[in-house]
Protein backbone atom coordinates (compact mmCIF):
# COMPACT_ATOMS: atom_id res chain seq x y z
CA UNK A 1 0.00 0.00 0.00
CA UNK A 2 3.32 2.00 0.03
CA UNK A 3 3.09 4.86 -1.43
CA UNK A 4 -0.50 5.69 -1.54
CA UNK A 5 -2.13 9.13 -2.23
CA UNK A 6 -2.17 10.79 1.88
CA UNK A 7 -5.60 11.66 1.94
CA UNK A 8 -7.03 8.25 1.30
CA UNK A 9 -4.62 7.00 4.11
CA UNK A 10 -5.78 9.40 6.71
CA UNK A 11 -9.62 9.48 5.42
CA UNK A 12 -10.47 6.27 7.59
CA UNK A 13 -8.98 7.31 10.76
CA UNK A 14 -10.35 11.01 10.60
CA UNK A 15 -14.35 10.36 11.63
CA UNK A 16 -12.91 7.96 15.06
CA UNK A 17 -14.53 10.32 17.41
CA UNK A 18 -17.56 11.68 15.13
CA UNK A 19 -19.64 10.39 17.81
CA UNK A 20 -17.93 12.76 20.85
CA UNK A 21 -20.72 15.58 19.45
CA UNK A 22 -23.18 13.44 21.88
CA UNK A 23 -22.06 15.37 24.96
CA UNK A 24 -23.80 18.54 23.55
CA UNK A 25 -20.21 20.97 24.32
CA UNK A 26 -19.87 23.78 21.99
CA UNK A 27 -16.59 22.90 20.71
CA UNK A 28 -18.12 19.02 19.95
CA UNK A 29 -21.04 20.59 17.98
CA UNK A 30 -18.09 23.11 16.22
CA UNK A 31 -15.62 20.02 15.28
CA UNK A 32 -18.70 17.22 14.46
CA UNK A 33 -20.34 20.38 11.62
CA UNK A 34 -16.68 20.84 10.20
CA UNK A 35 -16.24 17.18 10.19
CA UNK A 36 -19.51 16.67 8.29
CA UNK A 37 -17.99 19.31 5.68
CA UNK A 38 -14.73 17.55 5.18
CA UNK A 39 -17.09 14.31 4.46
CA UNK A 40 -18.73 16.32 1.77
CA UNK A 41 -15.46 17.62 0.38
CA UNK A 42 -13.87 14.36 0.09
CA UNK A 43 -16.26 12.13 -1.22
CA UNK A 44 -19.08 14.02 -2.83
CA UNK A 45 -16.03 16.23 -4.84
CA UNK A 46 -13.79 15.42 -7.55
CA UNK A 47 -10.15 15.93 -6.62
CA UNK A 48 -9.95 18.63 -9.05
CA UNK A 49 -11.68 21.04 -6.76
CA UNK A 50 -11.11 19.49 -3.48
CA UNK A 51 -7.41 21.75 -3.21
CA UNK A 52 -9.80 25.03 -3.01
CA UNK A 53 -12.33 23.62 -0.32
CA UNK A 54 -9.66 22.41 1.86
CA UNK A 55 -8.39 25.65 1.94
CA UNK A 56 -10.93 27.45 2.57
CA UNK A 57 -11.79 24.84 5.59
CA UNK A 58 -8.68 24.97 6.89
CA UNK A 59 -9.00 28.64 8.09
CA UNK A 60 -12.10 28.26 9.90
CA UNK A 61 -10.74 24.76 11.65
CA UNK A 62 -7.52 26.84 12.36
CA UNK A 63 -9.63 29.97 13.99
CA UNK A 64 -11.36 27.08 16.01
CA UNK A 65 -8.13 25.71 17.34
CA UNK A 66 -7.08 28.97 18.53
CA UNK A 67 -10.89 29.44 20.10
CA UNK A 68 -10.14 26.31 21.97
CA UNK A 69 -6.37 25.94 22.09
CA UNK A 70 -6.71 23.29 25.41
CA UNK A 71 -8.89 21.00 23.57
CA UNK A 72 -7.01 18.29 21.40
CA UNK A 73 -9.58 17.36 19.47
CA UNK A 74 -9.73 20.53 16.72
CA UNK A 75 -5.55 20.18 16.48
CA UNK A 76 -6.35 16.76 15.13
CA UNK A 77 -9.00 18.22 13.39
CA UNK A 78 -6.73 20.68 12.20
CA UNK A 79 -3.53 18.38 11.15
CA UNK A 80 -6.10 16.21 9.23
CA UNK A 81 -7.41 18.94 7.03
CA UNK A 82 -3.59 19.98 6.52
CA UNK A 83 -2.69 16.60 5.77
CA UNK A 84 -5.92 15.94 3.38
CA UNK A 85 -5.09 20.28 1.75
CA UNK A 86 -1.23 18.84 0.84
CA UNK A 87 -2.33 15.35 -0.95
CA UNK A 88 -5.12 17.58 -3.31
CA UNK A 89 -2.82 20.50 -3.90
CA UNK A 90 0.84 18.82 -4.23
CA UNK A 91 3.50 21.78 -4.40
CA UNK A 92 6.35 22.71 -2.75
CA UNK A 93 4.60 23.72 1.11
CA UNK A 94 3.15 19.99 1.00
CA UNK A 95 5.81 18.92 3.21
CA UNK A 96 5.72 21.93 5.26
CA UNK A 97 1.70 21.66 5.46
CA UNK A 98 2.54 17.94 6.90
CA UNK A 99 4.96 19.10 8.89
CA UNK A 100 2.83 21.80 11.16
CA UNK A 101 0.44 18.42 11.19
CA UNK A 102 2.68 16.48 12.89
CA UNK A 103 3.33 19.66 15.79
CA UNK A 104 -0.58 19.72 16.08
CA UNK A 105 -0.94 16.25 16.74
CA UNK A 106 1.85 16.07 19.11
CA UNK A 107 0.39 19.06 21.05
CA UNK A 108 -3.00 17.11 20.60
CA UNK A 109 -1.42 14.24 22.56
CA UNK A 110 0.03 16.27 25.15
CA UNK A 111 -3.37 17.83 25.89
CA UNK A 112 -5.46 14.38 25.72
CA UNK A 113 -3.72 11.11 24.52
CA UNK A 114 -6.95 9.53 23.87
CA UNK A 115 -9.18 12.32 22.05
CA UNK A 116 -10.63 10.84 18.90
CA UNK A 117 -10.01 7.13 20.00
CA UNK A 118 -6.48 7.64 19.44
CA UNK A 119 -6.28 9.34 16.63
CA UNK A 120 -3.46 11.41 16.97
CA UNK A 121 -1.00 7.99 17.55
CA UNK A 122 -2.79 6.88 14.34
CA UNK A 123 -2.23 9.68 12.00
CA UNK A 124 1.17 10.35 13.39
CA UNK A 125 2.08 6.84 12.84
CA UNK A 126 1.14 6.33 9.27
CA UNK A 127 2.98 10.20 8.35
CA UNK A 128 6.30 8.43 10.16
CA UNK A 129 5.77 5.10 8.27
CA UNK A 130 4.59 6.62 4.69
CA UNK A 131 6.78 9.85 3.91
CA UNK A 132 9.85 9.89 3.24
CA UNK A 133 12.77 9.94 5.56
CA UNK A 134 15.74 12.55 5.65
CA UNK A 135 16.61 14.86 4.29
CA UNK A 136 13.41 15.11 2.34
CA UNK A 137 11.11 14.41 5.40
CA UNK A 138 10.32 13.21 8.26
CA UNK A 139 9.84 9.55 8.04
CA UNK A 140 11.22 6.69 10.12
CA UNK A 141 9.66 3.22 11.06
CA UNK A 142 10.79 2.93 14.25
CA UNK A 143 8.91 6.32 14.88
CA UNK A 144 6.03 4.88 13.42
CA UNK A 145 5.61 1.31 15.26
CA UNK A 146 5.62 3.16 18.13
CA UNK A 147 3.12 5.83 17.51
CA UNK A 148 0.60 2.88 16.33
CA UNK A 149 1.30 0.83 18.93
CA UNK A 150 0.55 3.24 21.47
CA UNK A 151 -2.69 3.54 20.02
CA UNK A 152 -3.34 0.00 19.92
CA UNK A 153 -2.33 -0.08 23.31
CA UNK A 154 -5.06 2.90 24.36
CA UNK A 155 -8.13 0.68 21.98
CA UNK A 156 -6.95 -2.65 21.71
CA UNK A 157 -9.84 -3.96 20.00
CA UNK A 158 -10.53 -1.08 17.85
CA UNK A 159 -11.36 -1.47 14.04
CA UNK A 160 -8.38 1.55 12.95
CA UNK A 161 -5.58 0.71 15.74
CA UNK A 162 -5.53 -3.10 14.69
CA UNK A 163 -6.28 -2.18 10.91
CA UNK A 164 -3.40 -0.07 10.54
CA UNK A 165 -0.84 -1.88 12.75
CA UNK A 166 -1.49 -5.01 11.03
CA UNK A 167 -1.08 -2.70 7.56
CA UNK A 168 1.96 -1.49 8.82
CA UNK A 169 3.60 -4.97 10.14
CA UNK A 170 2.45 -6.15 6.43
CA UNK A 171 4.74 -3.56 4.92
CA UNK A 172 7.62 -4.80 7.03
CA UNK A 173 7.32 -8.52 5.95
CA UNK A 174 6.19 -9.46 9.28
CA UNK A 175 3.37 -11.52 7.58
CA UNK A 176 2.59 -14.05 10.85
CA UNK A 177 2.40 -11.07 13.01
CA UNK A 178 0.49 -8.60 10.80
CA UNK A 179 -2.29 -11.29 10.27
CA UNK A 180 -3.37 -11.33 14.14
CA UNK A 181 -4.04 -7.77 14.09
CA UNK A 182 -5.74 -7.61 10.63
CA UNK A 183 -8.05 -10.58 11.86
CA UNK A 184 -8.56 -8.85 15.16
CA UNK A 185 -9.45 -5.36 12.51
CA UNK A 186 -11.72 -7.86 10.62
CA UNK A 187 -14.24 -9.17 13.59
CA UNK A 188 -14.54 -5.48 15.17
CA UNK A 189 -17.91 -4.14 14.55
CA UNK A 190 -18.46 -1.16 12.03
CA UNK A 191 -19.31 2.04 14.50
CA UNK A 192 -23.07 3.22 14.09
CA UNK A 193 -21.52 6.60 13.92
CA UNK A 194 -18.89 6.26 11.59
CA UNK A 195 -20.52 4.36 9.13
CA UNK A 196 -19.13 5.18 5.95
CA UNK A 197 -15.31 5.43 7.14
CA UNK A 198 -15.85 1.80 9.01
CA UNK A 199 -17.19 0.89 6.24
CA UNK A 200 -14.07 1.85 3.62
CA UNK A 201 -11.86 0.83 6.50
CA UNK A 202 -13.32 -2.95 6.22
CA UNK A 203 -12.41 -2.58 2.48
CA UNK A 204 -8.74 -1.93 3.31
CA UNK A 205 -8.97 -4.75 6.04
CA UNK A 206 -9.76 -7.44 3.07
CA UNK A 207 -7.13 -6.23 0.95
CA UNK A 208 -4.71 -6.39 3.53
CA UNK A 209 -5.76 -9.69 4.80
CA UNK A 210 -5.90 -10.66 1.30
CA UNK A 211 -2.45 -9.73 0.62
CA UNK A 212 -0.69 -11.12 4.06
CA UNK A 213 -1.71 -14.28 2.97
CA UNK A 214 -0.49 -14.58 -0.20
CA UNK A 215 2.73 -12.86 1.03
CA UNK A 216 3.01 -15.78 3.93
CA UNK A 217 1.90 -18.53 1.56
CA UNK A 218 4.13 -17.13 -0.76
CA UNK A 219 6.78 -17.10 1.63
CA UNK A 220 6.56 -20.48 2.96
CA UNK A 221 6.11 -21.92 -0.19
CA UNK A 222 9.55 -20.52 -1.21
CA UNK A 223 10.98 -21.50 1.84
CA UNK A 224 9.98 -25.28 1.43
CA UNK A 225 11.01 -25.16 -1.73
CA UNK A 226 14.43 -24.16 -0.67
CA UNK A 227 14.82 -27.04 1.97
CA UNK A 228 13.63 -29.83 -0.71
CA UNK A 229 16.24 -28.73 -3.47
CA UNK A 230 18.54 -28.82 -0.68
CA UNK A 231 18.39 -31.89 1.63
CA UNK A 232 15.95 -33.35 -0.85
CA UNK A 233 13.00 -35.25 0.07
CA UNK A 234 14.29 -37.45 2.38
CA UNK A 235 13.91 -34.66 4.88
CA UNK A 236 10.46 -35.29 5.12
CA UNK A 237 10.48 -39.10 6.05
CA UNK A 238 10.80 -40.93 9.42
């Protein structure tokens, strides 16, 4: 799945609190309307025109961040709209868009580790693991195992945490591994209140699962292979 256009990475992770508006708070209401716009943005709009929209979003999420600068949950707000702005307008400030992301959700965590079901561990896992590392950006692996673990650690059973660990763990050949989590991503109920993401999200669980198990079929197939041109068959009798 590496490289794959940021937006559609960070899409299925962005609704994992949509239902936090229930507690009636200003600042829910504020983030769950914008959220609802960014829905209609992304999916009801081609790409050509979704550079513009973002845009234009991103200054009234950024004036509600200030508004509420102790609340995590519009910085996460915020960094995804970045993120989602530099995928439909790539230029030269993408990077630099994805980099004031990645101070957002890092202030986000500092504020409230688990806002948005641990969102900010997600997204900040999946920048580490997909962009490029130094000098050009930011990515690193190690970085990002342990931004998505931490969020699997905070929701253990959680659709996104085990979806995109196991995705991750896929990408590093760890094909045994990754398949417990993408299992575990494939039982978890689709959210009432996050339909349509769960619902793409299951869609990315198949074709994860899909692919682990040709990689570790693939792999073991090899590997006996190997052993019967080498010690022949006689390896396999009494």
């Amino acid at each position: 799945m590496k490289p794959l256009h940021l937006a559609l990475v960070l899409l299925t992770f962005f609704f994992a609190d949509t239902g936090h508006a229930k507690t009636g708070s200003a600042v829910h209401e504020a983030v769950r309307r914008l959220e609802d716009e960014w829905a209609e943005i992304f999916y009801r709009l081609p790409s050509s025109q979704q550079a513009e929209k973002f845009e234009n979003l991103l200054a009234r999420v950024h004036a509600l961040s200030g508004q509420y600068p102790k609340k995590a949950d519009p910085l996460i707000l915020e960094a995804i709209v970045l993120c989602t702005y530099a995928a439909a307008d790539v230029g030269l400030s993408s990077l630099s868009l994805v980099s004031e992301a990645r101070k957002l959700l890092i202030k986000a965590i500092d504020i409230d580790p688990r806002a948005m079901e641990g969102s900010a561990y997600i997204t900040l896992g999946n920048l580490y693991y997909r962009l490029p590392g130094w000098p050009i950006s930011f990515g690193d692996n190690d970085s990002a195992r342990q931004y998505l673990e931490a969020a699997l650690k905070l929701y253990p059973n959680a659709l996104d945490s085990n979806y995109f660990y196991g995705d991750f763990l896929l990408h590093q050949g760890e094909y045994d591994k990754a398949l417990i989590y993408l299992e575990k991503a494939e039982k978890a109920p689709i959210r009432p209140y996050m339909l349509l993401s769960d619902t793409k999200l299951k869609e990315e669980v198949r074709e994860a699962l899909k692919a682990a198990r040709e990689k570790r079929e693939g792999y073991g197939g090899f590997f006996s292979n190997f052993l019967t041109s080498f010690f022949g068959d006689d390896r396999a009798k009494p």
